[in-house]
N, C-alpha and C. Protein backbone atom coordinates (compact mmCIF):
# COMPACT_ATOMS: atom_id res chain seq x y z
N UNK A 1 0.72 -4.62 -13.69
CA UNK A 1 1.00 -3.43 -14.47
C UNK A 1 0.16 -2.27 -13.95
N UNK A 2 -1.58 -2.76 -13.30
CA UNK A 2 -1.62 -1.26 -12.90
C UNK A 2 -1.37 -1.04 -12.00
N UNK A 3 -0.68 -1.94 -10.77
CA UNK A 3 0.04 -1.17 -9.30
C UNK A 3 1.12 -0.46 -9.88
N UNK A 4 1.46 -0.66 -10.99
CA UNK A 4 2.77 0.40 -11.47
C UNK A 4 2.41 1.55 -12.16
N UNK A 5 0.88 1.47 -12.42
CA UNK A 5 0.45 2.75 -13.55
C UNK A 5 1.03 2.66 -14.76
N UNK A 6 1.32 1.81 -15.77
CA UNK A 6 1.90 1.65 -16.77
C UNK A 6 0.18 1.26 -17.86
N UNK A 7 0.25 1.86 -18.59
CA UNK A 7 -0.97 1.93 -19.22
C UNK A 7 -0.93 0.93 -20.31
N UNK A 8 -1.93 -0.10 -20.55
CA UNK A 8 -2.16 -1.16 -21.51
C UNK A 8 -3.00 -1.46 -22.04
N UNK A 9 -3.36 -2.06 -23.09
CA UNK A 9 -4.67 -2.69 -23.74
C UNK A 9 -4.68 -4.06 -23.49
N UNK A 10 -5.74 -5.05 -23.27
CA UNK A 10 -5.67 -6.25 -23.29
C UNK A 10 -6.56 -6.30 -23.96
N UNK A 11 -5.95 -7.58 -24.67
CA UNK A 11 -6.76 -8.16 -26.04
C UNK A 11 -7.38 -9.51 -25.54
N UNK A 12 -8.49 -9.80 -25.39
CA UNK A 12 -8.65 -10.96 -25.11
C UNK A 12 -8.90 -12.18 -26.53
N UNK A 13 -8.00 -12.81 -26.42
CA UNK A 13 -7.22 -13.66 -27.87
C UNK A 13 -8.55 -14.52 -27.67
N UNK A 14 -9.46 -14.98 -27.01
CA UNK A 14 -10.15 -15.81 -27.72
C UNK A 14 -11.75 -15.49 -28.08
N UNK A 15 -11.79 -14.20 -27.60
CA UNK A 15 -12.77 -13.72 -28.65
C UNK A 15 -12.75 -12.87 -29.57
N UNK A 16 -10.79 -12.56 -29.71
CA UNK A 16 -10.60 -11.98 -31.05
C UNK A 16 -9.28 -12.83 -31.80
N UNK A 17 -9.14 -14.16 -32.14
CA UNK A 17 -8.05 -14.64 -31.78
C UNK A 17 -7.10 -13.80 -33.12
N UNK A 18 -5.90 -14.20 -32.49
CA UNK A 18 -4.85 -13.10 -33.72
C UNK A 18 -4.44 -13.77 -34.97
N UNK A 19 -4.44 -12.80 -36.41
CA UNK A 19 -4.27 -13.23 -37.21
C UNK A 19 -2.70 -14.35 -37.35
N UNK A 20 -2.59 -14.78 -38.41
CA UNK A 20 -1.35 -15.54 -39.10
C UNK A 20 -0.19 -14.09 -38.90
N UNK A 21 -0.35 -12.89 -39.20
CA UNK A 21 0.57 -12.14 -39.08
C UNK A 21 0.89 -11.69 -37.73
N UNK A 22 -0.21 -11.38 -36.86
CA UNK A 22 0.22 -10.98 -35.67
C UNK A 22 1.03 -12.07 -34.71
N UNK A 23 0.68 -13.07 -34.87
CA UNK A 23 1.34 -14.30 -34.47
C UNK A 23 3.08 -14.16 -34.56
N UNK A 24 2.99 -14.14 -35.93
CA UNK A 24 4.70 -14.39 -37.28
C UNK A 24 5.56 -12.91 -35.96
N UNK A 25 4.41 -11.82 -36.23
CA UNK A 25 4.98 -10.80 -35.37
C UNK A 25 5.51 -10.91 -34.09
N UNK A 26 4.76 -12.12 -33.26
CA UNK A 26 4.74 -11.94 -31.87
C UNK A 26 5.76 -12.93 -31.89
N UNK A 27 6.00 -13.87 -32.28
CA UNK A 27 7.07 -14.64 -31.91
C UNK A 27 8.38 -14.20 -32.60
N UNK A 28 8.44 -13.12 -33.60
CA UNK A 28 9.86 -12.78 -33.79
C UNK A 28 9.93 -11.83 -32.58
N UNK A 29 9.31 -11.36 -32.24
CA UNK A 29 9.63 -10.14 -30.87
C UNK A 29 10.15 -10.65 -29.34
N UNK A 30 9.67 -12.28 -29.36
CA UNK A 30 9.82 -13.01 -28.26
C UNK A 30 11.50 -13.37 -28.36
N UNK A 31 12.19 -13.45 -27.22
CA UNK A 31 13.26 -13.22 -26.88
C UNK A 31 13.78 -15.05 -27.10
N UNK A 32 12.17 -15.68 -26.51
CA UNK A 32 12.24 -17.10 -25.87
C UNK A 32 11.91 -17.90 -27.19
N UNK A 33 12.05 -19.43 -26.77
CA UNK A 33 12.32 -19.86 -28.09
C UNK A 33 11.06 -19.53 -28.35
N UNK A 34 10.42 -20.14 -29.98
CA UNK A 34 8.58 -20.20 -29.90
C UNK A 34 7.65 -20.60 -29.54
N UNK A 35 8.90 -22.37 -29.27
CA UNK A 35 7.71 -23.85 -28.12
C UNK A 35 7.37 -22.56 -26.71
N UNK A 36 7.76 -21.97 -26.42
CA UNK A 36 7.47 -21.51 -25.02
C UNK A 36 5.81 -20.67 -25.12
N UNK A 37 5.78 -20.11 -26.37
CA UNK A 37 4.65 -19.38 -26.74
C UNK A 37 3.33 -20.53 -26.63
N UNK A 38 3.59 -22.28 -26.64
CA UNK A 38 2.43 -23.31 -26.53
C UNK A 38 2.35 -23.45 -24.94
N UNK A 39 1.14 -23.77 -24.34
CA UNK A 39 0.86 -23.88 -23.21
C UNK A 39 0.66 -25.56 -23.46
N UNK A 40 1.58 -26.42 -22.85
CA UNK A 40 1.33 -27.63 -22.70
C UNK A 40 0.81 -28.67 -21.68
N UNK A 41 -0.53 -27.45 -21.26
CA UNK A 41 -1.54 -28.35 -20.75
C UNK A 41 -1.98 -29.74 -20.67
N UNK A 42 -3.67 -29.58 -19.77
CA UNK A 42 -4.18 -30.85 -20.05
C UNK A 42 -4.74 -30.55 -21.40
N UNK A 43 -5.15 -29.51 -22.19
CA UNK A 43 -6.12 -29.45 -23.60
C UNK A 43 -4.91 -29.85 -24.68
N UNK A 44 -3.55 -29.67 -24.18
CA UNK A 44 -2.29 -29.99 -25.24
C UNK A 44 -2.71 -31.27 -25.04
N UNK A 45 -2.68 -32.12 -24.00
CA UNK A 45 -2.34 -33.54 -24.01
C UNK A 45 -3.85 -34.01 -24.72
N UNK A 46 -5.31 -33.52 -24.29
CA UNK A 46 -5.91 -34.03 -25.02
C UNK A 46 -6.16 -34.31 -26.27
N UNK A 47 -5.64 -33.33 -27.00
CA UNK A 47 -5.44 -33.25 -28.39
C UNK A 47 -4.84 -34.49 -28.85
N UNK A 48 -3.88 -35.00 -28.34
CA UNK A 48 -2.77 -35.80 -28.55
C UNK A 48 -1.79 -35.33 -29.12
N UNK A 49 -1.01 -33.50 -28.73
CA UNK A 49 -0.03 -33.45 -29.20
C UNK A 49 1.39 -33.72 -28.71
N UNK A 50 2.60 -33.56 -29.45
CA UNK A 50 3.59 -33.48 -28.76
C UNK A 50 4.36 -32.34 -29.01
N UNK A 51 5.26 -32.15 -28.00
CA UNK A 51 5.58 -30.85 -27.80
C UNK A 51 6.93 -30.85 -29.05
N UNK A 52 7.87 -31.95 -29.60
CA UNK A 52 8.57 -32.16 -30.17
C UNK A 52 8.37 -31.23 -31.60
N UNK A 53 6.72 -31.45 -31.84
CA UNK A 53 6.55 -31.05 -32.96
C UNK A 53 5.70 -29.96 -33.40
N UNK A 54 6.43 -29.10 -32.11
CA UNK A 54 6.03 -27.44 -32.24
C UNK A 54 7.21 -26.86 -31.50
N UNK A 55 8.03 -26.96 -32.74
CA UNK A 55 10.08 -25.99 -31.70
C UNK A 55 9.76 -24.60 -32.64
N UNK A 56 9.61 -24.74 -34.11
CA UNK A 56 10.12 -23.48 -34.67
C UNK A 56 8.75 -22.64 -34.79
N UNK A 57 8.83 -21.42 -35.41
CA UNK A 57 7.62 -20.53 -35.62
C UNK A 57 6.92 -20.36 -36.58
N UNK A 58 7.14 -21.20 -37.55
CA UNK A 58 6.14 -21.74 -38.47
C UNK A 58 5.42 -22.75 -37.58
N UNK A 59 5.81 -23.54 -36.97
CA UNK A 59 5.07 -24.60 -36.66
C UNK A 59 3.78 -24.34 -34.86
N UNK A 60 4.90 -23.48 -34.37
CA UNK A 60 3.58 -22.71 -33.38
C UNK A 60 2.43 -21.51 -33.95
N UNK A 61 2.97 -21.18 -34.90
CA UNK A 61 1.92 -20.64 -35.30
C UNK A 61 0.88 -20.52 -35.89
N UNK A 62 0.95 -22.37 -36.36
CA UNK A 62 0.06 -22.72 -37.04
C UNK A 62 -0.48 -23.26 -36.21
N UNK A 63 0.01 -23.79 -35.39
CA UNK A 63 -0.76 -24.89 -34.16
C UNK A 63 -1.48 -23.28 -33.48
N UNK A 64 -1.31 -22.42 -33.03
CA UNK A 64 -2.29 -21.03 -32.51
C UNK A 64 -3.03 -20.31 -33.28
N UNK A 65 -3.21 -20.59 -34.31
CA UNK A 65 -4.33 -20.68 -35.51
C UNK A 65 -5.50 -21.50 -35.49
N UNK A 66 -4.77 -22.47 -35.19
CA UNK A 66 -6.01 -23.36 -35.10
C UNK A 66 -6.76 -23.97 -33.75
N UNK A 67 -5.67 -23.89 -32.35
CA UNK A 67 -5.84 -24.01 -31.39
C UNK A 67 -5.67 -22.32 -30.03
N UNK A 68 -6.46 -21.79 -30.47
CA UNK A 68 -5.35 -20.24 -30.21
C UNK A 68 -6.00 -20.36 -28.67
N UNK A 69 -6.16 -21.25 -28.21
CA UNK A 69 -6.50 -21.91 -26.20
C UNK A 69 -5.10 -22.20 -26.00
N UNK A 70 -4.20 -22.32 -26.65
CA UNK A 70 -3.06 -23.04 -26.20
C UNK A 70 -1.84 -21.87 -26.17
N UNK A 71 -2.70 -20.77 -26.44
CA UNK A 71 -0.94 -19.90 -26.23
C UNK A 71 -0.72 -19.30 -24.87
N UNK A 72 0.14 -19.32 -24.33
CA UNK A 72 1.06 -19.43 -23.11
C UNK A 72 0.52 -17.56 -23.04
N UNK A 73 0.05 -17.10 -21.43
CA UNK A 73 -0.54 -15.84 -21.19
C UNK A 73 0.10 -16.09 -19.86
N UNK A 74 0.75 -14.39 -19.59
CA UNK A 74 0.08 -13.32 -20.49
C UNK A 74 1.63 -12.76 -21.21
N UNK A 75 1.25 -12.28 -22.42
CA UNK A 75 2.40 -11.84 -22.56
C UNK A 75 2.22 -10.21 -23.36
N UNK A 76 3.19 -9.63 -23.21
CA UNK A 76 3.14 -8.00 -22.45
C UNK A 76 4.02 -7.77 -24.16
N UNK A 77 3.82 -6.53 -24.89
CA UNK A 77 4.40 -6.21 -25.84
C UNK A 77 5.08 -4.66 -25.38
N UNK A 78 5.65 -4.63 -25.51
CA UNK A 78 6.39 -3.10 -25.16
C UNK A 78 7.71 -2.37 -26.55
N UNK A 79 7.36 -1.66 -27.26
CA UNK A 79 8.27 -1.07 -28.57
C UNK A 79 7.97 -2.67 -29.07
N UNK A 80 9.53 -3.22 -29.50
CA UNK A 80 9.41 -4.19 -30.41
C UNK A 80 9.93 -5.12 -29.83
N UNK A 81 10.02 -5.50 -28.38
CA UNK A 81 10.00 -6.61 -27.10
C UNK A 81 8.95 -7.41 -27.40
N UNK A 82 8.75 -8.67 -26.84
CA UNK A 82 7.59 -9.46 -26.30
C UNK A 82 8.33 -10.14 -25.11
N UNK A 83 7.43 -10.50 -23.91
CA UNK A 83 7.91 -11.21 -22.88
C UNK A 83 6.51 -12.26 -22.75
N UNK A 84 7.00 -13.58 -22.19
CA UNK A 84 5.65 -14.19 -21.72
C UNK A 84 5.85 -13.68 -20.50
N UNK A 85 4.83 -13.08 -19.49
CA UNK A 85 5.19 -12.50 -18.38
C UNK A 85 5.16 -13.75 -17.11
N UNK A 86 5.25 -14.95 -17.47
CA UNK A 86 4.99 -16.31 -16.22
C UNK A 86 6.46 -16.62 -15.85
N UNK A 87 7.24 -16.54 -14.95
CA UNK A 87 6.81 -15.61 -13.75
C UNK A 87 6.80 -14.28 -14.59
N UNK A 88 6.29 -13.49 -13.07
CA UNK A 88 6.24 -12.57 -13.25
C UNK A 88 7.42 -11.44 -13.45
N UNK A 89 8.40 -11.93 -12.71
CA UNK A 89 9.67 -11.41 -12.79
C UNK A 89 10.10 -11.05 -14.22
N UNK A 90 9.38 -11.63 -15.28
CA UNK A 90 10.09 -11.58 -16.89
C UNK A 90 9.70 -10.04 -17.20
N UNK A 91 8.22 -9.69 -16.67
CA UNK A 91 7.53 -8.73 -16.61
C UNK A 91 8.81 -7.62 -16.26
N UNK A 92 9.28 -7.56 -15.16
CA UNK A 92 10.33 -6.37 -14.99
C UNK A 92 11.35 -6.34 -15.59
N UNK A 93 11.99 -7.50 -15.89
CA UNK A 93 13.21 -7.25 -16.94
C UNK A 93 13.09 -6.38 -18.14
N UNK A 94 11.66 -6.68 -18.83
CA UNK A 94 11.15 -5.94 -19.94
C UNK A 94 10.97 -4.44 -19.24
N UNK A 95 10.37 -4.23 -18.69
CA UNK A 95 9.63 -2.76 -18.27
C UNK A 95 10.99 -1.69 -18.10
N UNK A 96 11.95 -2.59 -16.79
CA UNK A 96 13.84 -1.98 -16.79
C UNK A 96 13.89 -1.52 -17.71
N UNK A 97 14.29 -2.22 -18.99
CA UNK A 97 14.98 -2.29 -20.00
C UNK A 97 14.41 -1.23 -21.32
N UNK A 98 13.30 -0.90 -21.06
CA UNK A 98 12.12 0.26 -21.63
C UNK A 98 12.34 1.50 -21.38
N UNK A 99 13.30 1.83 -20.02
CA UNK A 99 12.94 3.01 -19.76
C UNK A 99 14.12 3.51 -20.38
């Protein structure tokens, strides 16, 4: 984003992690389902979770409440868009589609 000059804030989520609302917010804005918002790492597998039982957005957002290491970065908010930007390519579809 700044080889493009597009101006942003980054929040770094784990030394401010986001409330129950900003969450509810961020995954209605996400295009993708909500499982995509969990990063199903090695810290997912240590936990012993399964991915089965984090599909809807009640249920990721409680699991990033309490685990907020596990949400899928970086993801870019633009008006009332969210993209996870991995690849990066998701990144321009959003930015296109802005102007």
């Amino acid at each position: 984003m700044r080889e493009r000059g597009v101006e942003f804030d980054a929040i770094e989520y784990l030394k401010s992690p986001p409330t129950q609302a900003a969450l509810e917010l961020l995954v209605a804005m996400l295009e993708e389902s909500p499982a995509e918002l969990v990063r199903k790492d090695k810290r997912f597998k240590e936990l012993g979770l399964s991915a089965e039982s984090y599909t809807t957005g009640e249920q990721v957002v409680a699991l990033l409440l309490e685990y907020p290491e596990l949400m899928q970065r970086p993801i870019i908010v633009r008006g009332k868009r969210a993209v996870i930007a991995r690849p990066p390519e998701k990144l321009e579809l959003l930015l296109k589609a802005a102007r």
